[in-house]
N, C-alpha and C. Protein backbone atom coordinates (compact mmCIF):
# COMPACT_ATOMS: atom_id res chain seq x y z
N UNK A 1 -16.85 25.47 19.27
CA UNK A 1 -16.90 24.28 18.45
C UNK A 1 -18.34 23.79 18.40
N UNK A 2 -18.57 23.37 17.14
CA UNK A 2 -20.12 22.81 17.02
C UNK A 2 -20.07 21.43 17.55
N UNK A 3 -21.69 20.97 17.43
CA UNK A 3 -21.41 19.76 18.18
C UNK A 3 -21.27 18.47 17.42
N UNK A 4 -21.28 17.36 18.68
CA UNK A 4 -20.26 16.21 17.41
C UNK A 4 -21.18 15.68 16.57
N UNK A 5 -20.85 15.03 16.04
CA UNK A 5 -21.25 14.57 14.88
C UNK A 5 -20.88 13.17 14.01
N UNK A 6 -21.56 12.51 13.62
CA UNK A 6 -21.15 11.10 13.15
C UNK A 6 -20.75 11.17 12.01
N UNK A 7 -19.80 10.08 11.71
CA UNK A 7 -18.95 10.25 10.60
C UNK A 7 -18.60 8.84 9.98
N UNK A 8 -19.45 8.53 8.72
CA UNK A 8 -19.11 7.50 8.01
C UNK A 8 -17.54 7.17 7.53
N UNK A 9 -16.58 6.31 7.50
CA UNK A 9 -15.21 5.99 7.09
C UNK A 9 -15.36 5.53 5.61
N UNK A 10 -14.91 6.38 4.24
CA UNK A 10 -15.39 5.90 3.21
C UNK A 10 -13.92 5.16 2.96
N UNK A 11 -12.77 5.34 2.63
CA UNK A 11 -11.65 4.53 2.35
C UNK A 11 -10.64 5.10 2.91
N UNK A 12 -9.36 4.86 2.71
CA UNK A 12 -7.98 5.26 3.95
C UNK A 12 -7.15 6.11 2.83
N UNK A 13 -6.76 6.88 2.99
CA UNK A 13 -5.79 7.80 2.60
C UNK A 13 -4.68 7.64 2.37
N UNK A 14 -3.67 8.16 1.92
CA UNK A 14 -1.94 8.43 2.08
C UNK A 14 -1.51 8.89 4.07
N UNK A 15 -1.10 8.30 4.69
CA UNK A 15 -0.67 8.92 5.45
C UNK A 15 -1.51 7.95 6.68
N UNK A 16 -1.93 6.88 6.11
CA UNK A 16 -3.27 6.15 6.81
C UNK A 16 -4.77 6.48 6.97
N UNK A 17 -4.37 7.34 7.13
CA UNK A 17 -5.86 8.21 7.53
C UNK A 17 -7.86 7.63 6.61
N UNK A 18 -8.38 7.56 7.78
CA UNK A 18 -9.51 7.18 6.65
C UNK A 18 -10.35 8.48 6.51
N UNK A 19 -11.21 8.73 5.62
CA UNK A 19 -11.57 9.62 4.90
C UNK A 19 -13.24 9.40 4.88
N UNK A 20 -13.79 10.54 5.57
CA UNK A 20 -15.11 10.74 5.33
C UNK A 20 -15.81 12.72 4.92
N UNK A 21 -16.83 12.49 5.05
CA UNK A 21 -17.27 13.69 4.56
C UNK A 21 -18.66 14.39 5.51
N UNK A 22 -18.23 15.49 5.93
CA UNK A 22 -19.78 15.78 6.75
C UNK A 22 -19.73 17.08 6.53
N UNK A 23 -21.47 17.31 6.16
CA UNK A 23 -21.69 18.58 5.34
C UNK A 23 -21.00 18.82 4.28
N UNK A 24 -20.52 18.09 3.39
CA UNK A 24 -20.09 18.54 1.92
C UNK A 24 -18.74 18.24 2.17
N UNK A 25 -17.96 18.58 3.89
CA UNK A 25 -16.25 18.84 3.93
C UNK A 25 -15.59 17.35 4.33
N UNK A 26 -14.48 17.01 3.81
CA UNK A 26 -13.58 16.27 3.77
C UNK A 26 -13.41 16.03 5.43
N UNK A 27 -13.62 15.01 5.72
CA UNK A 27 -13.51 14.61 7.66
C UNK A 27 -11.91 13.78 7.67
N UNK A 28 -10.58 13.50 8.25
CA UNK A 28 -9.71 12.49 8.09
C UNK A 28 -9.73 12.35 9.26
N UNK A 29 -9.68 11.01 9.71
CA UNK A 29 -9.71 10.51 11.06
C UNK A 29 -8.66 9.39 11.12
N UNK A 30 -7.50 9.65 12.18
CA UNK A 30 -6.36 8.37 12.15
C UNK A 30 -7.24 7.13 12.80
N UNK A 31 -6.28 6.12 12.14
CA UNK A 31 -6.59 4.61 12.81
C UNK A 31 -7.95 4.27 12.38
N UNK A 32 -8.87 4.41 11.33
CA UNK A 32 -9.87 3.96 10.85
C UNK A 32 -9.90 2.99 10.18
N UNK A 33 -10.57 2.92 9.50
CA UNK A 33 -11.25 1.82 8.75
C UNK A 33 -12.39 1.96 7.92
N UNK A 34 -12.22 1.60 6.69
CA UNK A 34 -13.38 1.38 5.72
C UNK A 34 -14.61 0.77 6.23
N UNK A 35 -15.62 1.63 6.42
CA UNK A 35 -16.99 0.87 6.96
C UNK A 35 -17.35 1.03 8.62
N UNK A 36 -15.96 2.24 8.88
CA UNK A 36 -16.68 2.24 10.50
C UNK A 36 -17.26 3.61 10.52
N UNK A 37 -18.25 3.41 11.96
CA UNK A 37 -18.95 4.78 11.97
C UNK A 37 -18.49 5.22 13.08
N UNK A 38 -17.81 6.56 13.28
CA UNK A 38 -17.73 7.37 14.26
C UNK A 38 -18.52 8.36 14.79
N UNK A 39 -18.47 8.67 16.20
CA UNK A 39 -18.96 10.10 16.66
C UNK A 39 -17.69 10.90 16.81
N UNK A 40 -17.76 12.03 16.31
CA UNK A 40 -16.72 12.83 16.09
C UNK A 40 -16.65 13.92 17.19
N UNK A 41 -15.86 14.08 18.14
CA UNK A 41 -16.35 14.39 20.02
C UNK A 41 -15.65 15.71 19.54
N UNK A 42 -13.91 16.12 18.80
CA UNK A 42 -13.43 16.91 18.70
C UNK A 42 -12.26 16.73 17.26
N UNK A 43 -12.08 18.25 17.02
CA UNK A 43 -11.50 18.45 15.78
C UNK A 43 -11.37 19.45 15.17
N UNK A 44 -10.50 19.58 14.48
CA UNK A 44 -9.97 21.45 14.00
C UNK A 44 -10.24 21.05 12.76
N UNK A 45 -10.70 22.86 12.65
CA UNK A 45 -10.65 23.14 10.72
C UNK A 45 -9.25 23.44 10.13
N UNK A 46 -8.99 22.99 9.11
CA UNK A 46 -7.70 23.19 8.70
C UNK A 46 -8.20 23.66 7.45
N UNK A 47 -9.04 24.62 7.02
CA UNK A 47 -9.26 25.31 6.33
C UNK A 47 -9.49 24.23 4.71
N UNK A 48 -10.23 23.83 4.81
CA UNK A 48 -10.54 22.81 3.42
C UNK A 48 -11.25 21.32 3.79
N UNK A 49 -10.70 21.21 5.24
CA UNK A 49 -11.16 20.07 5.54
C UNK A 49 -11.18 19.69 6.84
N UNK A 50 -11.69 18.91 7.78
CA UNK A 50 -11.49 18.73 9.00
C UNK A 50 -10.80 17.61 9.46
N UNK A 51 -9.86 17.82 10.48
CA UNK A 51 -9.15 16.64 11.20
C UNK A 51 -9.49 16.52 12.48
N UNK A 52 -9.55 14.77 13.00
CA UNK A 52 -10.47 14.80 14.05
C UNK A 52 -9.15 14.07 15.16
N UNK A 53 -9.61 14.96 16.50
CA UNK A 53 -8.89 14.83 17.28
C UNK A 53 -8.94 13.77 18.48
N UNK A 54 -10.79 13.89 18.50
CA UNK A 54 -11.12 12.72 19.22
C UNK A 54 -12.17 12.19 19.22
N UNK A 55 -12.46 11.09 18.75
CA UNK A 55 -13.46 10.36 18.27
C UNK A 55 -13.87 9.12 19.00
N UNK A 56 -15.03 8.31 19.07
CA UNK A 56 -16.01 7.42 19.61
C UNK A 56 -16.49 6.04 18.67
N UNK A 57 -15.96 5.10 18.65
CA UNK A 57 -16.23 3.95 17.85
C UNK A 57 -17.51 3.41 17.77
N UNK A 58 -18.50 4.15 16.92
CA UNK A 58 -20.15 3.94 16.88
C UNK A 58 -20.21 2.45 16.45
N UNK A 59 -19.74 2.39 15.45
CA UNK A 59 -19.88 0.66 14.70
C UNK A 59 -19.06 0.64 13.90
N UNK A 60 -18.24 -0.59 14.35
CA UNK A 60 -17.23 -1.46 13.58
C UNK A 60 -17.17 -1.85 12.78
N UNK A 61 -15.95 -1.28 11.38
CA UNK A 61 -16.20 -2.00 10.35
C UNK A 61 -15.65 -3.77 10.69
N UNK A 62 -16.73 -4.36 9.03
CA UNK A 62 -16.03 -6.12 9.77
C UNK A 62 -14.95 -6.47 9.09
N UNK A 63 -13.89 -5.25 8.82
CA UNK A 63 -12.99 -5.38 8.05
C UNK A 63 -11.81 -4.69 9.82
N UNK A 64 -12.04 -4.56 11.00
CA UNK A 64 -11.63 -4.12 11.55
C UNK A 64 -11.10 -5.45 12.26
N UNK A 65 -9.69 -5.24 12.87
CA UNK A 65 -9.18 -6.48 13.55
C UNK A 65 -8.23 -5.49 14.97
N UNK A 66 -8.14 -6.62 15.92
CA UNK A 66 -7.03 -6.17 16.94
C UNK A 66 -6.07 -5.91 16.33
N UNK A 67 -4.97 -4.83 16.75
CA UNK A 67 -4.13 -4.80 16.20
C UNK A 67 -2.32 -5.37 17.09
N UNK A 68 -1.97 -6.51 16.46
CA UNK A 68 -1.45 -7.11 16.90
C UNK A 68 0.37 -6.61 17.96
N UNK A 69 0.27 -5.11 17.27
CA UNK A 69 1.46 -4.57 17.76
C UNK A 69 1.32 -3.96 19.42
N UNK A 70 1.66 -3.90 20.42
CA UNK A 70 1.64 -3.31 22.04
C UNK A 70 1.78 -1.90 21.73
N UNK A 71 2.31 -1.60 20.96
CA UNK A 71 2.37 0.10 20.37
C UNK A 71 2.02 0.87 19.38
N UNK A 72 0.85 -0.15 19.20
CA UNK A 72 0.14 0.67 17.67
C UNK A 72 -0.85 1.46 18.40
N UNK A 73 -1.14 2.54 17.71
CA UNK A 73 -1.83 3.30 18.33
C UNK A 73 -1.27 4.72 18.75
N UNK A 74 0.05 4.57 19.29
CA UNK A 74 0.62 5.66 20.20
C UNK A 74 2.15 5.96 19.08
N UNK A 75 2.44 4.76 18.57
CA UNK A 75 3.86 4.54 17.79
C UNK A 75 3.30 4.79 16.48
N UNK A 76 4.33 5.67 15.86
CA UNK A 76 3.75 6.55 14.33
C UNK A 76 4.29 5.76 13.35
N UNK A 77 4.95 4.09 14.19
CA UNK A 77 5.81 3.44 12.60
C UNK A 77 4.82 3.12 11.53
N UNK A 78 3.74 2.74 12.13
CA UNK A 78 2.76 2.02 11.00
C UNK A 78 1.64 2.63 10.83
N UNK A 79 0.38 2.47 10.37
CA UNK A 79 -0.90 2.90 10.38
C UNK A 79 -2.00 1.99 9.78
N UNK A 80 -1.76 0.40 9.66
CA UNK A 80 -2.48 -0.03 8.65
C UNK A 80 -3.11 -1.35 9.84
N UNK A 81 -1.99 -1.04 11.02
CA UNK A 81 -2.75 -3.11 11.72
C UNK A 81 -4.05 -3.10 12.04
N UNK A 82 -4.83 -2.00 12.57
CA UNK A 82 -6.31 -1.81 12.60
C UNK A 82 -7.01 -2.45 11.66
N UNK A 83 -6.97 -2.95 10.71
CA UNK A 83 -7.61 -3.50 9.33
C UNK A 83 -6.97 -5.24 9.06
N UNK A 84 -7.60 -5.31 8.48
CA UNK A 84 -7.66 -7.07 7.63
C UNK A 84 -6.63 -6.96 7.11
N UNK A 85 -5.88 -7.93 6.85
CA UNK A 85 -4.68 -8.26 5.43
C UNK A 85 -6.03 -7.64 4.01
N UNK A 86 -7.05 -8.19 3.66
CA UNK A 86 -7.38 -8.31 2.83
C UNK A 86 -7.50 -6.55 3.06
N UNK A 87 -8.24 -5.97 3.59
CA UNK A 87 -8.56 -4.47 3.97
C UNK A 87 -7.04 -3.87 3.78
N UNK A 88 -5.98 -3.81 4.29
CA UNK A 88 -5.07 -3.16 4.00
C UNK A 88 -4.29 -3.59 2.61
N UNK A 89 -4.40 -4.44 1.76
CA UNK A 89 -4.18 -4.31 0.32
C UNK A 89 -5.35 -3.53 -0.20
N UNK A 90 -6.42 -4.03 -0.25
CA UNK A 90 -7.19 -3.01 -0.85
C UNK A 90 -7.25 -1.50 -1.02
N UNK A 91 -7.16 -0.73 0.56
CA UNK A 91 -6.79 0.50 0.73
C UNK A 91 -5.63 0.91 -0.29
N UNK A 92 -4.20 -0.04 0.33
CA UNK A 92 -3.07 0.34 -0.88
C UNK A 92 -3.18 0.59 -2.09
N UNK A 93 -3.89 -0.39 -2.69
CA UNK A 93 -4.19 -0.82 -4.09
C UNK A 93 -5.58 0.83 -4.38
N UNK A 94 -6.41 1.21 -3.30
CA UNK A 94 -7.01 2.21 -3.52
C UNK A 94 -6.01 3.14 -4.13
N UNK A 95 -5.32 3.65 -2.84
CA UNK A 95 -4.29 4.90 -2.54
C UNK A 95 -3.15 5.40 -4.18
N UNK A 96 -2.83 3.91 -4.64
CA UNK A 96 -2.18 3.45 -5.88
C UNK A 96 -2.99 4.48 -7.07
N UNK A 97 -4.27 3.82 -7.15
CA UNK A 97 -5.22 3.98 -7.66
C UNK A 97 -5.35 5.69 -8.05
N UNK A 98 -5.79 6.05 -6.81
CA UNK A 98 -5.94 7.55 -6.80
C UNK A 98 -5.29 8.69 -7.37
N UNK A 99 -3.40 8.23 -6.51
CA UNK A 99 -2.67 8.74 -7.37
C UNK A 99 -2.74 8.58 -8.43
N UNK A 100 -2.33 7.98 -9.41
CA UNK A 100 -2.04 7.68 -10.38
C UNK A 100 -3.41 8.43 -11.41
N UNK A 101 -4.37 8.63 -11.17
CA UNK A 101 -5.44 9.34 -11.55
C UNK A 101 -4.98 11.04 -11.44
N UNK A 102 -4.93 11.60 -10.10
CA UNK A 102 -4.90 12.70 -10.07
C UNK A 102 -3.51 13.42 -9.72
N UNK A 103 -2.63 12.16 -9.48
CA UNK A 103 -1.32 12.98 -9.52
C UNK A 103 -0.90 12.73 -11.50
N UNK A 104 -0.89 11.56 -11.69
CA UNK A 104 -0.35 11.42 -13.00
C UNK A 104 -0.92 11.57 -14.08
N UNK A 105 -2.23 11.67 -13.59
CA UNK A 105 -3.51 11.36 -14.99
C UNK A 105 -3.43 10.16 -16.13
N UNK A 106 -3.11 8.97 -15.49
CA UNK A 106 -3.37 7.76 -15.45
C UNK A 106 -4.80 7.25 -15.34
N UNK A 107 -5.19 6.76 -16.22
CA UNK A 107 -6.80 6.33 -16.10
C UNK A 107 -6.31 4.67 -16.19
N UNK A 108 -6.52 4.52 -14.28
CA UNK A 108 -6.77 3.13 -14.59
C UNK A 108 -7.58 2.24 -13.74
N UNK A 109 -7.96 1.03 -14.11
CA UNK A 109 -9.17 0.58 -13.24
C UNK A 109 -8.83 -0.87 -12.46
N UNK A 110 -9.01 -0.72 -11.08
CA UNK A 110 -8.40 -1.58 -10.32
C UNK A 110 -8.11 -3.33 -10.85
N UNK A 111 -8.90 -3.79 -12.17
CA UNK A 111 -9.11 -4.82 -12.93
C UNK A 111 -7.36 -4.55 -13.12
N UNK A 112 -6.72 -3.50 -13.73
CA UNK A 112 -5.72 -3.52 -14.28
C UNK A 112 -4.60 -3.64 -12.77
N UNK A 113 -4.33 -3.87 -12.08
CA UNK A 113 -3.28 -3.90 -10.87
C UNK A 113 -3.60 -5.17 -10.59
N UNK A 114 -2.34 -5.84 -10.75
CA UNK A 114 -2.79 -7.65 -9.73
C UNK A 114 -2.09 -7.11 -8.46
N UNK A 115 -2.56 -7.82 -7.52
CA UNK A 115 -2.48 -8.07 -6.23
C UNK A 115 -1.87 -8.98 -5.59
N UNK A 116 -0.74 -8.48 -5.03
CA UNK A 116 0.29 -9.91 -4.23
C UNK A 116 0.29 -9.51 -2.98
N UNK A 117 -0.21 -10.25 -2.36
CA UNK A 117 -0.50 -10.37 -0.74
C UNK A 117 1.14 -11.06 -0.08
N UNK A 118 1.39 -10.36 0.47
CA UNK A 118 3.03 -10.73 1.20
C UNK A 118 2.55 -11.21 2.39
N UNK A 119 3.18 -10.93 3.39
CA UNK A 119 3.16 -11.56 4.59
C UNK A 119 2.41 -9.86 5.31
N UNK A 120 1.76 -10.66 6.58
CA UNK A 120 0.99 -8.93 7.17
C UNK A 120 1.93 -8.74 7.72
N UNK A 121 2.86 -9.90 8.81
CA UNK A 121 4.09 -8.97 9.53
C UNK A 121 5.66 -9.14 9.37
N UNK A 122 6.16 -8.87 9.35
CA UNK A 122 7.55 -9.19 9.09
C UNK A 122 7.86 -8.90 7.56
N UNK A 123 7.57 -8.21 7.17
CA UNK A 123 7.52 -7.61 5.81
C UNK A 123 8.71 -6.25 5.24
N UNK A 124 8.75 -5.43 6.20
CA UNK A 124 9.27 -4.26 5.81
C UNK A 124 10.79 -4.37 6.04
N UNK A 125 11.55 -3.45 4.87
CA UNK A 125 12.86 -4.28 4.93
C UNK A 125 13.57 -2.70 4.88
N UNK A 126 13.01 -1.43 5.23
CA UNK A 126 13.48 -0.38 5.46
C UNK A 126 12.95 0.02 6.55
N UNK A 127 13.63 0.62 7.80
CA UNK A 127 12.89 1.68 9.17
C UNK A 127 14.10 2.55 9.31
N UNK A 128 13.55 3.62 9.71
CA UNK A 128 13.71 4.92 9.85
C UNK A 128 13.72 4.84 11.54
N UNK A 129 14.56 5.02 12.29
CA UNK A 129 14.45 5.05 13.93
C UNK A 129 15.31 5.83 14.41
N UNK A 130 14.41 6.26 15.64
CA UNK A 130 15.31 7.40 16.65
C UNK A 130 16.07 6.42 18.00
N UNK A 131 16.76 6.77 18.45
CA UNK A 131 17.49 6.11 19.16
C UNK A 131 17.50 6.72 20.55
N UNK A 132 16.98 5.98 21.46
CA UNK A 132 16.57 6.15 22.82
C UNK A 132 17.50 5.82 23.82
N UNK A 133 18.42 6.53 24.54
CA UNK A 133 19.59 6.61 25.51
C UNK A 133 18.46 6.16 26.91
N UNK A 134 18.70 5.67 27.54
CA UNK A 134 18.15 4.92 29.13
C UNK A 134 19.26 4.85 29.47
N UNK A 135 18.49 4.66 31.29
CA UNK A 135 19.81 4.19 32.23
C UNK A 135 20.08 2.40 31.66
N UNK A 136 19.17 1.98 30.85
CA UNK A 136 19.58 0.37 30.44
C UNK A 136 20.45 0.30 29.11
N UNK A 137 20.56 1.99 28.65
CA UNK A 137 21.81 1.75 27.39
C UNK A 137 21.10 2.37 26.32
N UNK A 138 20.99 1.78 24.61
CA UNK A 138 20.66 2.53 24.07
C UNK A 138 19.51 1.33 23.35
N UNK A 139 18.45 1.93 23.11
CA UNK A 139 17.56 1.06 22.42
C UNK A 139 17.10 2.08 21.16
N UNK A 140 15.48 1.73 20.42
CA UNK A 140 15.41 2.23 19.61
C UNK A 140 13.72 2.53 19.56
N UNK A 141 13.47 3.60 18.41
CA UNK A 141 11.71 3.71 18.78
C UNK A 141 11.56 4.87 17.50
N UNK A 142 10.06 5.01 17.15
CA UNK A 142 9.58 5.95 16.27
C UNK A 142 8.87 7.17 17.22
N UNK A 143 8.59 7.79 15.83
CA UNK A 143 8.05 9.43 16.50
C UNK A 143 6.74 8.81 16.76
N UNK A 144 5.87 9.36 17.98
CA UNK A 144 4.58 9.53 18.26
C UNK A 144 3.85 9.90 17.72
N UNK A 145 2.88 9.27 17.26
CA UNK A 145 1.25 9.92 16.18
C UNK A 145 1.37 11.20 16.02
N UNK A 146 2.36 12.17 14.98
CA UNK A 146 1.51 13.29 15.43
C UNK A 146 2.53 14.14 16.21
N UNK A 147 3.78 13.55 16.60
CA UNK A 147 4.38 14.57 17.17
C UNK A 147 6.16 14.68 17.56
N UNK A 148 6.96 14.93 17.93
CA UNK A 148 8.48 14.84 17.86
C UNK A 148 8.62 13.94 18.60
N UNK A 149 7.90 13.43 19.88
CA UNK A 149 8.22 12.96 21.22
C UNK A 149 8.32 11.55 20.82
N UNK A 150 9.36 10.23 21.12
CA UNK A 150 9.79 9.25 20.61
C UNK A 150 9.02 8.22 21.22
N UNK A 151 8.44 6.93 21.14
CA UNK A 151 7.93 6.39 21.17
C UNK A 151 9.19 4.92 21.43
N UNK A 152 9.54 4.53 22.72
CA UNK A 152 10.49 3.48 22.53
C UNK A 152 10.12 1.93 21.91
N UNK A 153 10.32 1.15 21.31
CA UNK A 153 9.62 -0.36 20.94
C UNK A 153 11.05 -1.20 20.89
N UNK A 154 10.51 -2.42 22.10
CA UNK A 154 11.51 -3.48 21.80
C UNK A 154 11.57 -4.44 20.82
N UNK A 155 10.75 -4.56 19.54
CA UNK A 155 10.78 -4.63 18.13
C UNK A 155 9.22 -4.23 17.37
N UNK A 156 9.91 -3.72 15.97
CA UNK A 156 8.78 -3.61 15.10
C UNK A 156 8.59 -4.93 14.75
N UNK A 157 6.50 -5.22 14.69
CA UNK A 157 6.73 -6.63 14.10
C UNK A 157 6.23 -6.04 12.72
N UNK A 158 6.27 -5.60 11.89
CA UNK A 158 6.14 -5.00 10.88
C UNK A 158 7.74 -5.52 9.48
N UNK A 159 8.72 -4.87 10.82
CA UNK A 159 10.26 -5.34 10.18
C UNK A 159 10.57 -6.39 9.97
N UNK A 160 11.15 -6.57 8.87
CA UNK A 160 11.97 -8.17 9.44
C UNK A 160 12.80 -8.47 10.09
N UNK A 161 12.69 -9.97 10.15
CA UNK A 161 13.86 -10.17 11.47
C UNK A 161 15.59 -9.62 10.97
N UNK A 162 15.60 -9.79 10.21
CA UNK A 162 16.92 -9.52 9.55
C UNK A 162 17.27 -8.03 9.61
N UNK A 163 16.40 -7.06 9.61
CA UNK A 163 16.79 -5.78 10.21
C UNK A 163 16.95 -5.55 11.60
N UNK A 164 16.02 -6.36 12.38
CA UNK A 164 16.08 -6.17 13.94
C UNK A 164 17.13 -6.84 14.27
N UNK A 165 17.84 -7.52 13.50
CA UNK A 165 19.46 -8.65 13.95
C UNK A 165 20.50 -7.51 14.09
N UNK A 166 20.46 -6.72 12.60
CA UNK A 166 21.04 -6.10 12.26
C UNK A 166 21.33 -5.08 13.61
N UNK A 167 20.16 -4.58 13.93
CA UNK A 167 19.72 -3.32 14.64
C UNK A 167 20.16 -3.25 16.21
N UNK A 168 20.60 -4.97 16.62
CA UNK A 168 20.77 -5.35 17.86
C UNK A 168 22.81 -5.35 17.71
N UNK A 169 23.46 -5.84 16.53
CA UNK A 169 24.39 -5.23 16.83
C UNK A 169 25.00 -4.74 16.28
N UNK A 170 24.50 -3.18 15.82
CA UNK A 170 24.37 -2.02 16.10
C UNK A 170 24.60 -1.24 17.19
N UNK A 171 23.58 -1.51 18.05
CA UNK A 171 23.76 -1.50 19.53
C UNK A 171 24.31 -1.76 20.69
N UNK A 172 25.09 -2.73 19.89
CA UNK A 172 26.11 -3.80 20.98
C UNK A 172 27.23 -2.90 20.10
N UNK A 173 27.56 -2.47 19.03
CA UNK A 173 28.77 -2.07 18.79
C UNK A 173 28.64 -0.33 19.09
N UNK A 174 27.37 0.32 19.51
CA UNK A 174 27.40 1.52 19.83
C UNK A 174 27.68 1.83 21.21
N UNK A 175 27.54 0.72 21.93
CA UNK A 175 27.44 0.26 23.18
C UNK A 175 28.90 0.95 24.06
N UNK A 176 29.64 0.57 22.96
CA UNK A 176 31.37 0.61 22.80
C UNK A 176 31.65 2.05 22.59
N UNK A 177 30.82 2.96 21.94
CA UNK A 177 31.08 4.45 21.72
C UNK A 177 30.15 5.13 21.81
N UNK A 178 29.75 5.29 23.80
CA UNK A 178 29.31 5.58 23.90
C UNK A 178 28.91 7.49 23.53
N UNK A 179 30.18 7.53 22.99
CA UNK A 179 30.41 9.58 21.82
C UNK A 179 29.91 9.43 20.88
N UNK A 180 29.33 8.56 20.27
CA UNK A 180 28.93 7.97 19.22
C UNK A 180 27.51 8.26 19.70
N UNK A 181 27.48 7.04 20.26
CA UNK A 181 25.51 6.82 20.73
C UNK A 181 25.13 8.28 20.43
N UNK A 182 25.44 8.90 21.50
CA UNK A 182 24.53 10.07 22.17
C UNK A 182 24.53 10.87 21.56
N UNK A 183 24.95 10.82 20.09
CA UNK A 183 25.15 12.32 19.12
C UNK A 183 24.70 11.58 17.61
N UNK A 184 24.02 10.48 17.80
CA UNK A 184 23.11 10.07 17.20
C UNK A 184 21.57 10.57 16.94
N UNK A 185 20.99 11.21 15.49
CA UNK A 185 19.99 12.10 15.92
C UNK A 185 18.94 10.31 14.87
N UNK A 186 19.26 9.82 14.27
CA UNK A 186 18.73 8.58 13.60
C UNK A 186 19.74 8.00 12.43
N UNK A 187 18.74 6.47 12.77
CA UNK A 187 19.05 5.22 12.29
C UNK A 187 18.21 4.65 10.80
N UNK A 188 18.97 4.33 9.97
CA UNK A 188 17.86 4.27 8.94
C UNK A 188 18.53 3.00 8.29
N UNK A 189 17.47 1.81 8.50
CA UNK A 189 18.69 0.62 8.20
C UNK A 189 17.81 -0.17 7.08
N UNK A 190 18.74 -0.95 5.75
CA UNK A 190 17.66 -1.58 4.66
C UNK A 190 18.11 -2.77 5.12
């Protein structure tokens, strides 16, 4: 492997990912941000472009915030709390953008998309969850950044409350079958 190398964050991708370029090739780095600079420590060619495996926070974009979830980072539900409200519409409104250019061939210019800012948490009114058997019963959690292995969370704050109501009894009525629970492979609740 060559050595590392710094890596400007030009905007965020489909899939979260922010997007830079070194030596001519396409760099995607998870959990970024528009405007930060990385040192890029490790990372595979995937033949077109590089993905980075482990990286060094040179300078912060000032579009970068804590991210308010205990399991962001490690939990694959989200990819956007690293960033501003204002920073994660924009990206969207990018991502929108892009497609619509090169998937649809849509020529259009961000003047044309208005922008409605919702709420940053408690927003999402669909999750997709795997269901986690413990000796404390059955709870619930997403796949890990990146990989099959489940990630448990005692709520998304992403969801609304009205799915996590939902989701609790669920649980209290799976509680009851327990042949049920355990041959549960996922939960997908609107």
């Amino acid at each position: 492997m060559s050595a590392p190398f710094i890596l400007d964050i030009q905007r965020i991708v489909p899939g979260g990912r922010g997007i830079g370029f070194h030596q001519g090739q396409a760099v995607f780095a998870p959990l970024a941000v528009p405007g930060d600079r990385l040192e890029v420590l490790r990372w595979t060619d995937r033949k077109g472009y590089l993905e980075v495996l482990e990286s060094r926070l040179v300078d912060s974009s000032p579009e970068r915030v804590s991210p308010p979830c205990p399991h962001f980072g490690s939990c694959g539900g989200c990819a956007f709390q690293q960033m501003s409200g204002c920073q994660q519409l924009a990206a969207k409104q990018d991502m929108l953008i892009d497609a619509l250019r090169r998937v649809g061939k849509v020529r259009v210019e961000p003047s044309q998309i208005r922008l409605h800012a919702g709420e940053s948490l408690g927003y999402r009114n669909r999750l997709q969850l795997k269901p986690v058997q413990s000796g404390e019963g059955l709870s619930w959690g997403f796949y890990k950044t990146g990989s099959h292995e489940v990630c448990a969370v005692e709520a998304c704050l992403i969801a609304s409350k009205a799915l996590w109501e939902h989701l609790e009894t669920l649980r209290k009525e799976l509680a009851r079958l327990p042949q049920v629970a355990t041959r549960l492979d996922e939960v997908e609740v609107f």
